[in-house]
PDB file of N, CA and C in Angstrom:
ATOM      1  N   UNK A   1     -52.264 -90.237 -13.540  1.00  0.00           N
ATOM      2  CA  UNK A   1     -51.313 -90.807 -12.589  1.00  0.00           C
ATOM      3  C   UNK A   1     -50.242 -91.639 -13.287  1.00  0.00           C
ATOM      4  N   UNK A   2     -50.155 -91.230 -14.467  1.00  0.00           N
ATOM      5  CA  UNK A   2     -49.131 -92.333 -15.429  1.00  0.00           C
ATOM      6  C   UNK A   2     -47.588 -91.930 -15.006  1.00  0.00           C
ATOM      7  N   UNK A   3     -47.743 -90.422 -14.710  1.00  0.00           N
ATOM      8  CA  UNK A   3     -46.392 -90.305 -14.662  1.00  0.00           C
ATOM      9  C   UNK A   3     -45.827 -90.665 -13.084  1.00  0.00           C
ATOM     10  N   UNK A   4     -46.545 -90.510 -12.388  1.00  0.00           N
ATOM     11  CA  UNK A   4     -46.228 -90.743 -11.115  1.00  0.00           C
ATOM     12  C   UNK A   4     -44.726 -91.454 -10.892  1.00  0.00           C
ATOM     13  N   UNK A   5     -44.805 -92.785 -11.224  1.00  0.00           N
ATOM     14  CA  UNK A   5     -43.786 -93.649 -11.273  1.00  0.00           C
ATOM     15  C   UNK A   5     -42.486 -92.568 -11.466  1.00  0.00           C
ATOM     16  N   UNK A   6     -42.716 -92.334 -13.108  1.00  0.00           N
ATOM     17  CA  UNK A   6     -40.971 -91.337 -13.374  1.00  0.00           C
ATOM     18  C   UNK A   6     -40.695 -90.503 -12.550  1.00  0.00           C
ATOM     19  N   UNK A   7     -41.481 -89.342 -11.928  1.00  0.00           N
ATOM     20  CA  UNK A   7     -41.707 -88.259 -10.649  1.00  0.00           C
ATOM     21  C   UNK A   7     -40.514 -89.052  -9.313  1.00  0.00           C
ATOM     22  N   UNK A   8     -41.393 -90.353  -8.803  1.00  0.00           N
ATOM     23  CA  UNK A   8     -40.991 -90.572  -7.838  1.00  0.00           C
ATOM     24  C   UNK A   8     -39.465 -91.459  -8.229  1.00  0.00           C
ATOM     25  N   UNK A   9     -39.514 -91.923  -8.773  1.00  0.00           N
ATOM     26  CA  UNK A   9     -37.949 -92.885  -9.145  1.00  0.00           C
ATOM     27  C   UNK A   9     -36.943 -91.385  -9.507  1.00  0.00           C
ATOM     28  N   UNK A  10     -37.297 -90.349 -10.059  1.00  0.00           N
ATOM     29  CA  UNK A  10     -36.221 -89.288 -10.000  1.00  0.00           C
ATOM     30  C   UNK A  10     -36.148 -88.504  -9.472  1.00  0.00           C
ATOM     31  N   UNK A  11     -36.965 -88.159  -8.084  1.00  0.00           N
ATOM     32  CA  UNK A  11     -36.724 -87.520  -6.679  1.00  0.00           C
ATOM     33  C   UNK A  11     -36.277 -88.656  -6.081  1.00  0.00           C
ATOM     34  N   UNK A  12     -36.115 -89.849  -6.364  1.00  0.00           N
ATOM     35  CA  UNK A  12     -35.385 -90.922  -5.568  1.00  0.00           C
ATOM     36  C   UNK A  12     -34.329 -91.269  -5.692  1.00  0.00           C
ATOM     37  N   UNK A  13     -34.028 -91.288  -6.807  1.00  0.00           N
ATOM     38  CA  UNK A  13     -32.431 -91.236  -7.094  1.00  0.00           C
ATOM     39  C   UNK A  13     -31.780 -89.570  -6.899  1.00  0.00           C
ATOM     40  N   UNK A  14     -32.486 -88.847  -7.299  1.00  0.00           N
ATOM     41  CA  UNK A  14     -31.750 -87.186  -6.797  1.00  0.00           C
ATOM     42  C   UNK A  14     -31.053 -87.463  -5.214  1.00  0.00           C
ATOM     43  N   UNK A  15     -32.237 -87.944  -4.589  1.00  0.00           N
ATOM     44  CA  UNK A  15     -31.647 -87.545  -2.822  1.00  0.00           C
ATOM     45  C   UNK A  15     -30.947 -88.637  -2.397  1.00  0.00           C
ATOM     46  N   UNK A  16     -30.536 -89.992  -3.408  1.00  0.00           N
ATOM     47  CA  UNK A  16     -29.466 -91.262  -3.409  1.00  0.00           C
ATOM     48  C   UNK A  16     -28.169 -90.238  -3.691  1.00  0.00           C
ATOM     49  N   UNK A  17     -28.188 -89.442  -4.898  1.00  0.00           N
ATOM     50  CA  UNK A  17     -27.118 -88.745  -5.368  1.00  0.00           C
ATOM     51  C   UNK A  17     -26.264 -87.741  -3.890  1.00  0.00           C
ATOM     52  N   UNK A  18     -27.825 -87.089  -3.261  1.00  0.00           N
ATOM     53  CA  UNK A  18     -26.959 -85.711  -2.816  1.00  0.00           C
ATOM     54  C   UNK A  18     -27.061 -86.340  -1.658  1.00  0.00           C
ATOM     55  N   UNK A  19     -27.143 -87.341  -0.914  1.00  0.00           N
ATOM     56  CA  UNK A  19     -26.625 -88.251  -0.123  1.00  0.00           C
ATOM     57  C   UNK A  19     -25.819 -88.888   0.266  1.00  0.00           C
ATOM     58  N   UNK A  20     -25.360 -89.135  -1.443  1.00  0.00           N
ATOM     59  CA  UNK A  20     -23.787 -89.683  -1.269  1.00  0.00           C
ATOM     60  C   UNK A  20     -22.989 -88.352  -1.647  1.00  0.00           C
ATOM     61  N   UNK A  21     -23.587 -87.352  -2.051  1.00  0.00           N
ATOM     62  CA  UNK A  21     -22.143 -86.379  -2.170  1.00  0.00           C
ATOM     63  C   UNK A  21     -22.179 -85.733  -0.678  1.00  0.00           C
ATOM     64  N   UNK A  22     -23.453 -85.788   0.145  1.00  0.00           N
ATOM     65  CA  UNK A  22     -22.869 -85.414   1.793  1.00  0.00           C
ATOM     66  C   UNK A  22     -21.991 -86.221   1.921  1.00  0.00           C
ATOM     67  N   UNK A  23     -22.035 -88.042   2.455  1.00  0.00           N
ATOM     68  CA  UNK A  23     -21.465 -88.727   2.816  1.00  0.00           C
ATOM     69  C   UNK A  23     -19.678 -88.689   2.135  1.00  0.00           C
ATOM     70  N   UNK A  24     -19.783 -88.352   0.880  1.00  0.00           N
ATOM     71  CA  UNK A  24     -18.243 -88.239   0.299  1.00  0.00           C
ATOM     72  C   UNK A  24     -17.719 -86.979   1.041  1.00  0.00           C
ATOM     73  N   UNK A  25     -18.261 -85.972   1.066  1.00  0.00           N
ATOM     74  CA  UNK A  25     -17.677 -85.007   2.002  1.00  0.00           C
ATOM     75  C   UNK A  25     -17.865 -85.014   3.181  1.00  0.00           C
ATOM     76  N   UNK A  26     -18.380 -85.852   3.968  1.00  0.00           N
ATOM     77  CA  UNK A  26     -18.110 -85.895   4.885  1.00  0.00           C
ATOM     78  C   UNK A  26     -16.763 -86.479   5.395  1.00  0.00           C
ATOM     79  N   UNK A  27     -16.387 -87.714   4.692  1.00  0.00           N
ATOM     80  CA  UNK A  27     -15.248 -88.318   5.184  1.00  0.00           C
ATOM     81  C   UNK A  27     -14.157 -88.083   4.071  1.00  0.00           C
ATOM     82  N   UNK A  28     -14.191 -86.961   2.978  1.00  0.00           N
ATOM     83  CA  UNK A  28     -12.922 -86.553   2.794  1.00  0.00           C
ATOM     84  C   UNK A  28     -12.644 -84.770   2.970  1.00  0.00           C
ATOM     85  N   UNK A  29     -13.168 -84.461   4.504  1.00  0.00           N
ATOM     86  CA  UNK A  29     -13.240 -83.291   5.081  1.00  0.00           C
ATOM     87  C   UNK A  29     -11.420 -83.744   5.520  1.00  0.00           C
ATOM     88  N   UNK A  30     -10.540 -82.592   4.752  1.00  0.00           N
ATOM     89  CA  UNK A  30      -8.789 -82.680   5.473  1.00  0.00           C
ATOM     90  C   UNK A  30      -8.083 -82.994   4.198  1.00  0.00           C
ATOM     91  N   UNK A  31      -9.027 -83.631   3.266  1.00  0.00           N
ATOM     92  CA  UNK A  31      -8.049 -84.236   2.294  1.00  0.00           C
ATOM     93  C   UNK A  31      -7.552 -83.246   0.875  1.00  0.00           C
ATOM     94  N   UNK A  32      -6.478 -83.705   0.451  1.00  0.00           N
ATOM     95  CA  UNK A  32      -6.560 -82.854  -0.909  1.00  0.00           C
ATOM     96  C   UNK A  32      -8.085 -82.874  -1.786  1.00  0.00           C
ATOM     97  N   UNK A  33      -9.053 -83.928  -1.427  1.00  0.00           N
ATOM     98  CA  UNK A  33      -9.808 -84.117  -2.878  1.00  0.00           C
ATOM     99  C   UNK A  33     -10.638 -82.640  -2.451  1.00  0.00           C
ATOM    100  N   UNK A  34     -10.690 -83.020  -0.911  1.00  0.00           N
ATOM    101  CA  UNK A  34     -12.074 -82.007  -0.210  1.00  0.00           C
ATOM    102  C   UNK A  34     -11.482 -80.398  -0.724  1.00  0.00           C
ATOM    103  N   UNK A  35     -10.258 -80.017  -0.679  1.00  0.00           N
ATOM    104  CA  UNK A  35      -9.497 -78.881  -0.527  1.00  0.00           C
ATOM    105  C   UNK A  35     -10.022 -78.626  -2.000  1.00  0.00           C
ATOM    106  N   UNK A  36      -9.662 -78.954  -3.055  1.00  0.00           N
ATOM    107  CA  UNK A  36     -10.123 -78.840  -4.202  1.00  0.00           C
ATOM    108  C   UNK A  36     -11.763 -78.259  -4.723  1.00  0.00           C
ATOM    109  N   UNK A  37     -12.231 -78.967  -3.663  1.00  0.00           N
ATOM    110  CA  UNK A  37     -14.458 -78.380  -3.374  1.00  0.00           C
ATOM    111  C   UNK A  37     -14.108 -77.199  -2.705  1.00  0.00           C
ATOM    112  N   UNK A  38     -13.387 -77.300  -1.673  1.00  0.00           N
ATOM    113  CA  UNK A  38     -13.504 -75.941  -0.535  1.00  0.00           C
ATOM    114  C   UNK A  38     -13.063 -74.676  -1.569  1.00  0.00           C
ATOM    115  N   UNK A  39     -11.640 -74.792  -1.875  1.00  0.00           N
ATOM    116  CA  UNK A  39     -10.992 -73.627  -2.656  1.00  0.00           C
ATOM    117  C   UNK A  39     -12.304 -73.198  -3.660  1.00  0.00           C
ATOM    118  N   UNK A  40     -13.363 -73.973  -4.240  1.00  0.00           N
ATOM    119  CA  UNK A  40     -14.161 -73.380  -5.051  1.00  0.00           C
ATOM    120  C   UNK A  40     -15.108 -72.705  -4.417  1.00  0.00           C
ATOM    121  N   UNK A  41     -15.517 -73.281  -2.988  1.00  0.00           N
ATOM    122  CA  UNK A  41     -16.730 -72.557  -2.735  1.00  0.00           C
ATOM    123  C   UNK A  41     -16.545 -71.467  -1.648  1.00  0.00           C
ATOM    124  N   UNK A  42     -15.268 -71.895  -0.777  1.00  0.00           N
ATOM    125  CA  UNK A  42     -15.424 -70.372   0.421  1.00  0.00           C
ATOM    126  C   UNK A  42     -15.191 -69.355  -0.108  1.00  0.00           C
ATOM    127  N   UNK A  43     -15.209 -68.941  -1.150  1.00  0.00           N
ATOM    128  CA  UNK A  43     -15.018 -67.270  -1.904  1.00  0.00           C
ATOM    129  C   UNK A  43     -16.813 -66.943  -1.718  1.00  0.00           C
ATOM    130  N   UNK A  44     -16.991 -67.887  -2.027  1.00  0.00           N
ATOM    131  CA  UNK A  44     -18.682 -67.326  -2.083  1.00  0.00           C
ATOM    132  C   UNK A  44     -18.899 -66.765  -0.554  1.00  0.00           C
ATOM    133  N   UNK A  45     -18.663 -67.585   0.225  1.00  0.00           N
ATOM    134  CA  UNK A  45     -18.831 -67.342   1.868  1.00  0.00           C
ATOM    135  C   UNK A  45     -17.980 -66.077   2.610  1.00  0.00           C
ATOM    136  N   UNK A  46     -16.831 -66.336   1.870  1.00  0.00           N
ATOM    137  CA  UNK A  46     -15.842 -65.126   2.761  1.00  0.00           C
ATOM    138  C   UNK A  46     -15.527 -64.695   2.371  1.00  0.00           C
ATOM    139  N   UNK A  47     -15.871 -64.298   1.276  1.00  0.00           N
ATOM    140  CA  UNK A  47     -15.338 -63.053   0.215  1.00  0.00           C
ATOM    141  C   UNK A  47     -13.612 -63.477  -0.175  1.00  0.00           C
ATOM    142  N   UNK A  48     -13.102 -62.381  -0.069  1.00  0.00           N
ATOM    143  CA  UNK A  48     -12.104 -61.632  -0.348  1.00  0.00           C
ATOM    144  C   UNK A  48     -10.971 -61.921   0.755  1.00  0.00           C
ATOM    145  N   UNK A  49     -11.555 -62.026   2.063  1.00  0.00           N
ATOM    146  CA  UNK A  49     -10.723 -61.938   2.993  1.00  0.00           C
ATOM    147  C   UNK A  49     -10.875 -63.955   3.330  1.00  0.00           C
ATOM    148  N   UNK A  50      -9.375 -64.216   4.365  1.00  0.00           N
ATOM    149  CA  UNK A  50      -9.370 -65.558   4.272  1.00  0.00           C
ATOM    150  C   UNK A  50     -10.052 -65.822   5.598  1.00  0.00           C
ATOM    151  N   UNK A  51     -10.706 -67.266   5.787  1.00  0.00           N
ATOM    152  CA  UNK A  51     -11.246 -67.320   7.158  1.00  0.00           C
ATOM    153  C   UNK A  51     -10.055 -67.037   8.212  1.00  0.00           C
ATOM    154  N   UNK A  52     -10.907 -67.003   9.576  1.00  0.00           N
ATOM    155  CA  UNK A  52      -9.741 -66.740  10.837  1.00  0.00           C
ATOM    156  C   UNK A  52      -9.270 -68.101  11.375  1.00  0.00           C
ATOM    157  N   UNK A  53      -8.636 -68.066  12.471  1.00  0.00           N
ATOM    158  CA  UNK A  53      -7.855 -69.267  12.702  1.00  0.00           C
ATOM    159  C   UNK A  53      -9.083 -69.642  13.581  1.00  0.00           C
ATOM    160  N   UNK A  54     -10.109 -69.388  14.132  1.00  0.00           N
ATOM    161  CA  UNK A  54     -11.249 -69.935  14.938  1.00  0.00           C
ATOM    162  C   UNK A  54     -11.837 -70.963  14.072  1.00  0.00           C
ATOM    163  N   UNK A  55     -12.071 -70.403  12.562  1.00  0.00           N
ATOM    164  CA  UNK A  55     -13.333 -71.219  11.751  1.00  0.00           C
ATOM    165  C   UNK A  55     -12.406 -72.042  11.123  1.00  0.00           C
ATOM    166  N   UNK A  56     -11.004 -71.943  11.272  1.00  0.00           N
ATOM    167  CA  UNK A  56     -10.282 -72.989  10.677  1.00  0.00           C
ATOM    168  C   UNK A  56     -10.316 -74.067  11.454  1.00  0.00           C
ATOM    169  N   UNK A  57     -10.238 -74.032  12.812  1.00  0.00           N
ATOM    170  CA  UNK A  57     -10.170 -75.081  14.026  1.00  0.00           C
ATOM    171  C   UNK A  57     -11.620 -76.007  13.709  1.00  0.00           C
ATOM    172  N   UNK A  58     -12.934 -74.730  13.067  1.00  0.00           N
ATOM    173  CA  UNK A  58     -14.308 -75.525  13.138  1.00  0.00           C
ATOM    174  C   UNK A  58     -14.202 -76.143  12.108  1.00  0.00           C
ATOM    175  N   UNK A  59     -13.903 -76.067  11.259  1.00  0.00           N
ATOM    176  CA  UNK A  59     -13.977 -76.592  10.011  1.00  0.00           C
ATOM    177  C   UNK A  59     -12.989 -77.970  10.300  1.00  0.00           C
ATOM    178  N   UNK A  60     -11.899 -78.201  11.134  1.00  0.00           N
ATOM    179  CA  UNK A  60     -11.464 -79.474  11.408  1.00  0.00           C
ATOM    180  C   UNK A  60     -12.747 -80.263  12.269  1.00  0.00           C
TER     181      UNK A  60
END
């Protein structure tokens, strides 16, 4: 049980991390910084073609 401690302090700080990178995208959803994340990842999602003007409205 020695390691226990390191285990839990770095699944604890992991979900501090991806906690605050929800919370950062959450409130810079519109902005240039967010546009910069998006342009990298909706290719994965929508290929080739660009979203429609529906999922653009959701995405506001």
């Amino acid at each position: 049980m020695f390691s226990f401690p390191f285990w839990h302090k770095l699944l604890l700080g992991l979900s501090g991390l991806i906690i605050l990178f929800g919370v950062v995208m959450a409130l810079t959803n519109g902005t240039s910084l967010f546009n910069l994340f998006h342009n990298q990842v909706a290719p994965v999602f929508w290929g080739a073609a660009a979203p429609d003007a529906a999922l653009r409205r959701f995405q506001q």
